[in-house]
C-alpha atoms as a PDB file:
ATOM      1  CA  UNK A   1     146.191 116.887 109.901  1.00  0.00           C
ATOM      2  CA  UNK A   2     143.042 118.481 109.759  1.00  0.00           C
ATOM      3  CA  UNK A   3     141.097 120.500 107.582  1.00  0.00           C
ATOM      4  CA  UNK A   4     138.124 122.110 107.003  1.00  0.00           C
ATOM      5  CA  UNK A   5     136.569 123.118 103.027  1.00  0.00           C
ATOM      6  CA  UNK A   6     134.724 125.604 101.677  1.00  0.00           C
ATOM      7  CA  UNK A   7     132.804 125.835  98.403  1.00  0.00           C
ATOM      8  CA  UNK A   8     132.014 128.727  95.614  1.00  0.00           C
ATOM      9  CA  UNK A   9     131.833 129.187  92.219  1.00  0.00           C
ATOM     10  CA  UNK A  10     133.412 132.061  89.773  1.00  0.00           C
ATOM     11  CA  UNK A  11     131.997 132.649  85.757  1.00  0.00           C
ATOM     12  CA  UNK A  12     135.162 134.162  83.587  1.00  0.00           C
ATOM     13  CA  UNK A  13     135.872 134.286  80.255  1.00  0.00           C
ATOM     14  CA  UNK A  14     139.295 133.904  78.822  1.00  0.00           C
ATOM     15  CA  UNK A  15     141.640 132.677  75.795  1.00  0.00           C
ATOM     16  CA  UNK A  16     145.048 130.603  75.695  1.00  0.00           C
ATOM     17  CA  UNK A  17     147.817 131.192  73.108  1.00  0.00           C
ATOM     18  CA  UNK A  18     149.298 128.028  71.617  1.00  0.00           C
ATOM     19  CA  UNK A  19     148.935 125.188  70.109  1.00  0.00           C
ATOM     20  CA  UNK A  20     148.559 122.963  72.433  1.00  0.00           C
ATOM     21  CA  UNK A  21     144.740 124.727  73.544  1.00  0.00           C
ATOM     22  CA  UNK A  22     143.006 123.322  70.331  1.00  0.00           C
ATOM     23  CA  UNK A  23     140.003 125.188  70.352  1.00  0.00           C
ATOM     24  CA  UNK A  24     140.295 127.080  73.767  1.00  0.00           C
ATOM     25  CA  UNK A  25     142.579 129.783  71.625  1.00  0.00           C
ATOM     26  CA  UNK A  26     139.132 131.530  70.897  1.00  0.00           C
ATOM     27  CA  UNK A  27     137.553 133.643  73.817  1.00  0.00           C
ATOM     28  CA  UNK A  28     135.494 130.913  75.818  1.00  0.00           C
ATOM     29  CA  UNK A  29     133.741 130.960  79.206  1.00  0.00           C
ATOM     30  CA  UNK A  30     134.371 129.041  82.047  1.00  0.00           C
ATOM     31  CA  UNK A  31     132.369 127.885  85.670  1.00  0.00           C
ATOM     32  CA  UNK A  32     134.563 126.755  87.888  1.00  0.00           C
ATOM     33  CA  UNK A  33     133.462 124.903  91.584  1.00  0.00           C
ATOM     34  CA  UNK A  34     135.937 126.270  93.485  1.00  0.00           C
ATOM     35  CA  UNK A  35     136.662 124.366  96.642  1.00  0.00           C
ATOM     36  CA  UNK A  36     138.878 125.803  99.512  1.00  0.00           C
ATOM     37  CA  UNK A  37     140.797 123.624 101.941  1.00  0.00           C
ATOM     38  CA  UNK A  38     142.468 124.794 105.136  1.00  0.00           C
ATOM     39  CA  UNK A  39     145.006 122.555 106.876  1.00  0.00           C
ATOM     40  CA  UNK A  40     146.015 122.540 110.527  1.00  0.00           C
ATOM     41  CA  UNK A  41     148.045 119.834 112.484  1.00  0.00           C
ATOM     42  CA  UNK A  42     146.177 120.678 115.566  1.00  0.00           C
ATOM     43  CA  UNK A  43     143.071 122.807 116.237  1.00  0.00           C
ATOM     44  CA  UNK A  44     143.155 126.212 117.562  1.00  0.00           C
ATOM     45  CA  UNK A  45     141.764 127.000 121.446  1.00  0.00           C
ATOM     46  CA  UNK A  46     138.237 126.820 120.211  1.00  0.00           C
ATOM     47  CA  UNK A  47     138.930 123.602 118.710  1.00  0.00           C
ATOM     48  CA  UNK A  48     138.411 124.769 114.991  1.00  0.00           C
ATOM     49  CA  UNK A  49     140.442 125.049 111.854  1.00  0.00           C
ATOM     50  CA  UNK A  50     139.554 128.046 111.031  1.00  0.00           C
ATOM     51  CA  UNK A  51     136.061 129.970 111.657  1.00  0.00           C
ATOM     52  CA  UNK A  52     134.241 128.924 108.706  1.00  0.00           C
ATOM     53  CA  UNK A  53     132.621 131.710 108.212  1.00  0.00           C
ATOM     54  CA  UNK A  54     135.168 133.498 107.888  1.00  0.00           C
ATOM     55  CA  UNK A  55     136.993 130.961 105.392  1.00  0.00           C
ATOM     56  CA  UNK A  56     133.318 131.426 103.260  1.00  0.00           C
ATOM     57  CA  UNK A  57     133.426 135.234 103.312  1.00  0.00           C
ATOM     58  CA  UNK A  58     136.735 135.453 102.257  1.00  0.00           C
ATOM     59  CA  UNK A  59     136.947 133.403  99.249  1.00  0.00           C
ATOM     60  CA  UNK A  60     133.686 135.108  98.236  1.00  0.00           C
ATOM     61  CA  UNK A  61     135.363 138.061  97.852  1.00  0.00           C
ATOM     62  CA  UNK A  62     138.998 136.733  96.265  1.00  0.00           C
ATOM     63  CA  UNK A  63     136.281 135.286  93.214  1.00  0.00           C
ATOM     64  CA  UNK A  64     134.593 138.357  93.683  1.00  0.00           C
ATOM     65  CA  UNK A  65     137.409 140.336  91.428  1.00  0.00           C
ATOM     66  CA  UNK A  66     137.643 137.420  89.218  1.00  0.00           C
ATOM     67  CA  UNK A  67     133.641 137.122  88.333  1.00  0.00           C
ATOM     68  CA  UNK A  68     132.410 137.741  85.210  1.00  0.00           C
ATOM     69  CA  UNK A  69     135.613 139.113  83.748  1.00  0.00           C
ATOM     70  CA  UNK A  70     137.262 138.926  80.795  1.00  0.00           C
ATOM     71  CA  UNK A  71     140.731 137.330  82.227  1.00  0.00           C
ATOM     72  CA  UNK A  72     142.334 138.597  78.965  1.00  0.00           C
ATOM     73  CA  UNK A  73     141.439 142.231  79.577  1.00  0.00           C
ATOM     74  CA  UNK A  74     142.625 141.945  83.186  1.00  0.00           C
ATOM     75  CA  UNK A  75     145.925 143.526  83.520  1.00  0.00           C
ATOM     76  CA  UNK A  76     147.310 141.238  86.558  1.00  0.00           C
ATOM     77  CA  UNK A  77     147.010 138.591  83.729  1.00  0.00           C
ATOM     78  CA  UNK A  78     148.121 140.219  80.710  1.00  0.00           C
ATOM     79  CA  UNK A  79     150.293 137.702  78.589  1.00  0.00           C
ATOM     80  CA  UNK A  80     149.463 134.698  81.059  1.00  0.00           C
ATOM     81  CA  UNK A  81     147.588 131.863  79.966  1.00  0.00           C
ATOM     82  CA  UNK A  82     144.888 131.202  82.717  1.00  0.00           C
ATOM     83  CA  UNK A  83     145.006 127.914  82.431  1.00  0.00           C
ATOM     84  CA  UNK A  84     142.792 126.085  85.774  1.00  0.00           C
ATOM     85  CA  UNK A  85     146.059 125.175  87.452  1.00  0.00           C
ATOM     86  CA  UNK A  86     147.156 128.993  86.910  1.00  0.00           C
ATOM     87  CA  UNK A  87     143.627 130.233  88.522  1.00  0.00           C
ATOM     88  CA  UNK A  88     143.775 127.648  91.310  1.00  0.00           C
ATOM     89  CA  UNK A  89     147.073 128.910  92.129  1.00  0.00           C
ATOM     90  CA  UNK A  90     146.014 132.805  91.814  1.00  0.00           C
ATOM     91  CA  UNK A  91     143.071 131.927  94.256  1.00  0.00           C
ATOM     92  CA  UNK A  92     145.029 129.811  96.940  1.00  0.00           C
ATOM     93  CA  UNK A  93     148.139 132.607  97.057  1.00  0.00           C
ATOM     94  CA  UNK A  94     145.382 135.223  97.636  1.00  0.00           C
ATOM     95  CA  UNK A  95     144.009 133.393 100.433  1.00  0.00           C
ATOM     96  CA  UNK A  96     146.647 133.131 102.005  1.00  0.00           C
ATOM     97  CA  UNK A  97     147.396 137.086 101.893  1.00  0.00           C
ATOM     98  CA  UNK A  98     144.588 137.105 103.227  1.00  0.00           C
ATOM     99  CA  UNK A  99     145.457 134.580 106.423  1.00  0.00           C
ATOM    100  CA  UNK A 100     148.964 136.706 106.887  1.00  0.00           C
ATOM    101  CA  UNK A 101     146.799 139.710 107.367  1.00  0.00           C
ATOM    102  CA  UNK A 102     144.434 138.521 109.556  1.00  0.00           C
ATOM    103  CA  UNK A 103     141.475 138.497 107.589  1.00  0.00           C
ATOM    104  CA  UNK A 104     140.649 134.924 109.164  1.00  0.00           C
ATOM    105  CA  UNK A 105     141.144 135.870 112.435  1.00  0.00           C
ATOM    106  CA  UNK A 106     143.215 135.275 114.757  1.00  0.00           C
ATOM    107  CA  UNK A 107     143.425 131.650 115.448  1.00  0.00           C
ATOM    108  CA  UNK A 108     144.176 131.752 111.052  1.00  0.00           C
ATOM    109  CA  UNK A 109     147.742 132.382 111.998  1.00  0.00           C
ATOM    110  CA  UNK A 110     147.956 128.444 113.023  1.00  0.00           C
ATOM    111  CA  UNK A 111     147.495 127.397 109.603  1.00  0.00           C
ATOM    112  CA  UNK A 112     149.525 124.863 107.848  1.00  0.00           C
ATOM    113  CA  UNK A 113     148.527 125.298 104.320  1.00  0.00           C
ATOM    114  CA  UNK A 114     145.871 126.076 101.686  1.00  0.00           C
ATOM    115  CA  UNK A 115     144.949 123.747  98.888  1.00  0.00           C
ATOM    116  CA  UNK A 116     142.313 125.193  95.799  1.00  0.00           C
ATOM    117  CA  UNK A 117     140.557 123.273  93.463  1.00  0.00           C
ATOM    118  CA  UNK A 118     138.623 124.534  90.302  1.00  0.00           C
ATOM    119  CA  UNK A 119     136.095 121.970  89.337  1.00  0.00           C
ATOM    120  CA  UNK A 120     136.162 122.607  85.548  1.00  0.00           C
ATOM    121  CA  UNK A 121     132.977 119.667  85.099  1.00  0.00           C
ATOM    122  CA  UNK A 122     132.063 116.427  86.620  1.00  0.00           C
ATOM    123  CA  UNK A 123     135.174 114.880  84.959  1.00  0.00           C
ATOM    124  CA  UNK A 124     138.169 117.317  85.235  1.00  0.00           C
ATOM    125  CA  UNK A 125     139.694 119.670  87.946  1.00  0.00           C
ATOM    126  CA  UNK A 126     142.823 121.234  88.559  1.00  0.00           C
ATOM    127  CA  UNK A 127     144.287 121.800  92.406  1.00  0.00           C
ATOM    128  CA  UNK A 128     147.136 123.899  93.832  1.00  0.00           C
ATOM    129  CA  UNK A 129     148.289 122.995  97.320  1.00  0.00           C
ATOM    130  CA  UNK A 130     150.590 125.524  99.146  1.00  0.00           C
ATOM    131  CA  UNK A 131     152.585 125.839 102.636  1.00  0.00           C
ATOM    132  CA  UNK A 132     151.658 128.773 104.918  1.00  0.00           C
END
């Protein structure tokens, strides 16, 4: 399998209901690394995963709508704690919208699968792997 990754970074702010969250229950800030991986068996006719500027560009703009927002006053995530493995999952499902529509060109289509991870600090990350 191969794969190619690209890295970002999104600032959001957000709260959790429950117990469980300790502390996080209270509106707190976040910076997530957000690494994108793109998985092929085999690699396209120009012998590339996917054009990696493209892959760049277009999880640029999925964090985009997600930057410096209040998560809890975001109505596609009204009642949902956005927990990191929540988020990862949120990214990586819009990415591959994106691949289905051929925002990643062409040669996108021959993707296997998308994996996200949100790099919470040196010490703790979440990541959501998906099938294409």
């Amino acid at each position: 399998m191969f794969s190619i990754t690209v890295r970002d970074h999104v600032m959001i702010a957000h709260s959790f209901t429950g117990e469980v969250f300790g502390p996080a229950q209270r509106l707190h800030g976040a910076t997530y690394v957000v690494d994108a991986t793109f998985r092929r068996p085999a690699l396209d006719a120009d012998n590339i995963v996917v054009d990696i500027g493209l892959a760049t560009q277009k999880v640029g703009e999925v964090l985009a709508a997600l930057n410096y927002r209040n998560l809890d006053e975001e109505p596609d995530f009204a009642g949902v704690n956005t927990s990191t493995e929540y988020l990862a999952r949120v990214i990586a499902d819009r990415l591959a919208d994106a691949v289905h529509a051929g925002a990643l060109g062409e040669g996108a289509r021959g993707l296997a699968g998308i994996a996200v991870t949100l790099k919470e600090s040196h010490v703790a990350w979440a990541t959501y792997e998906r099938d294409l």
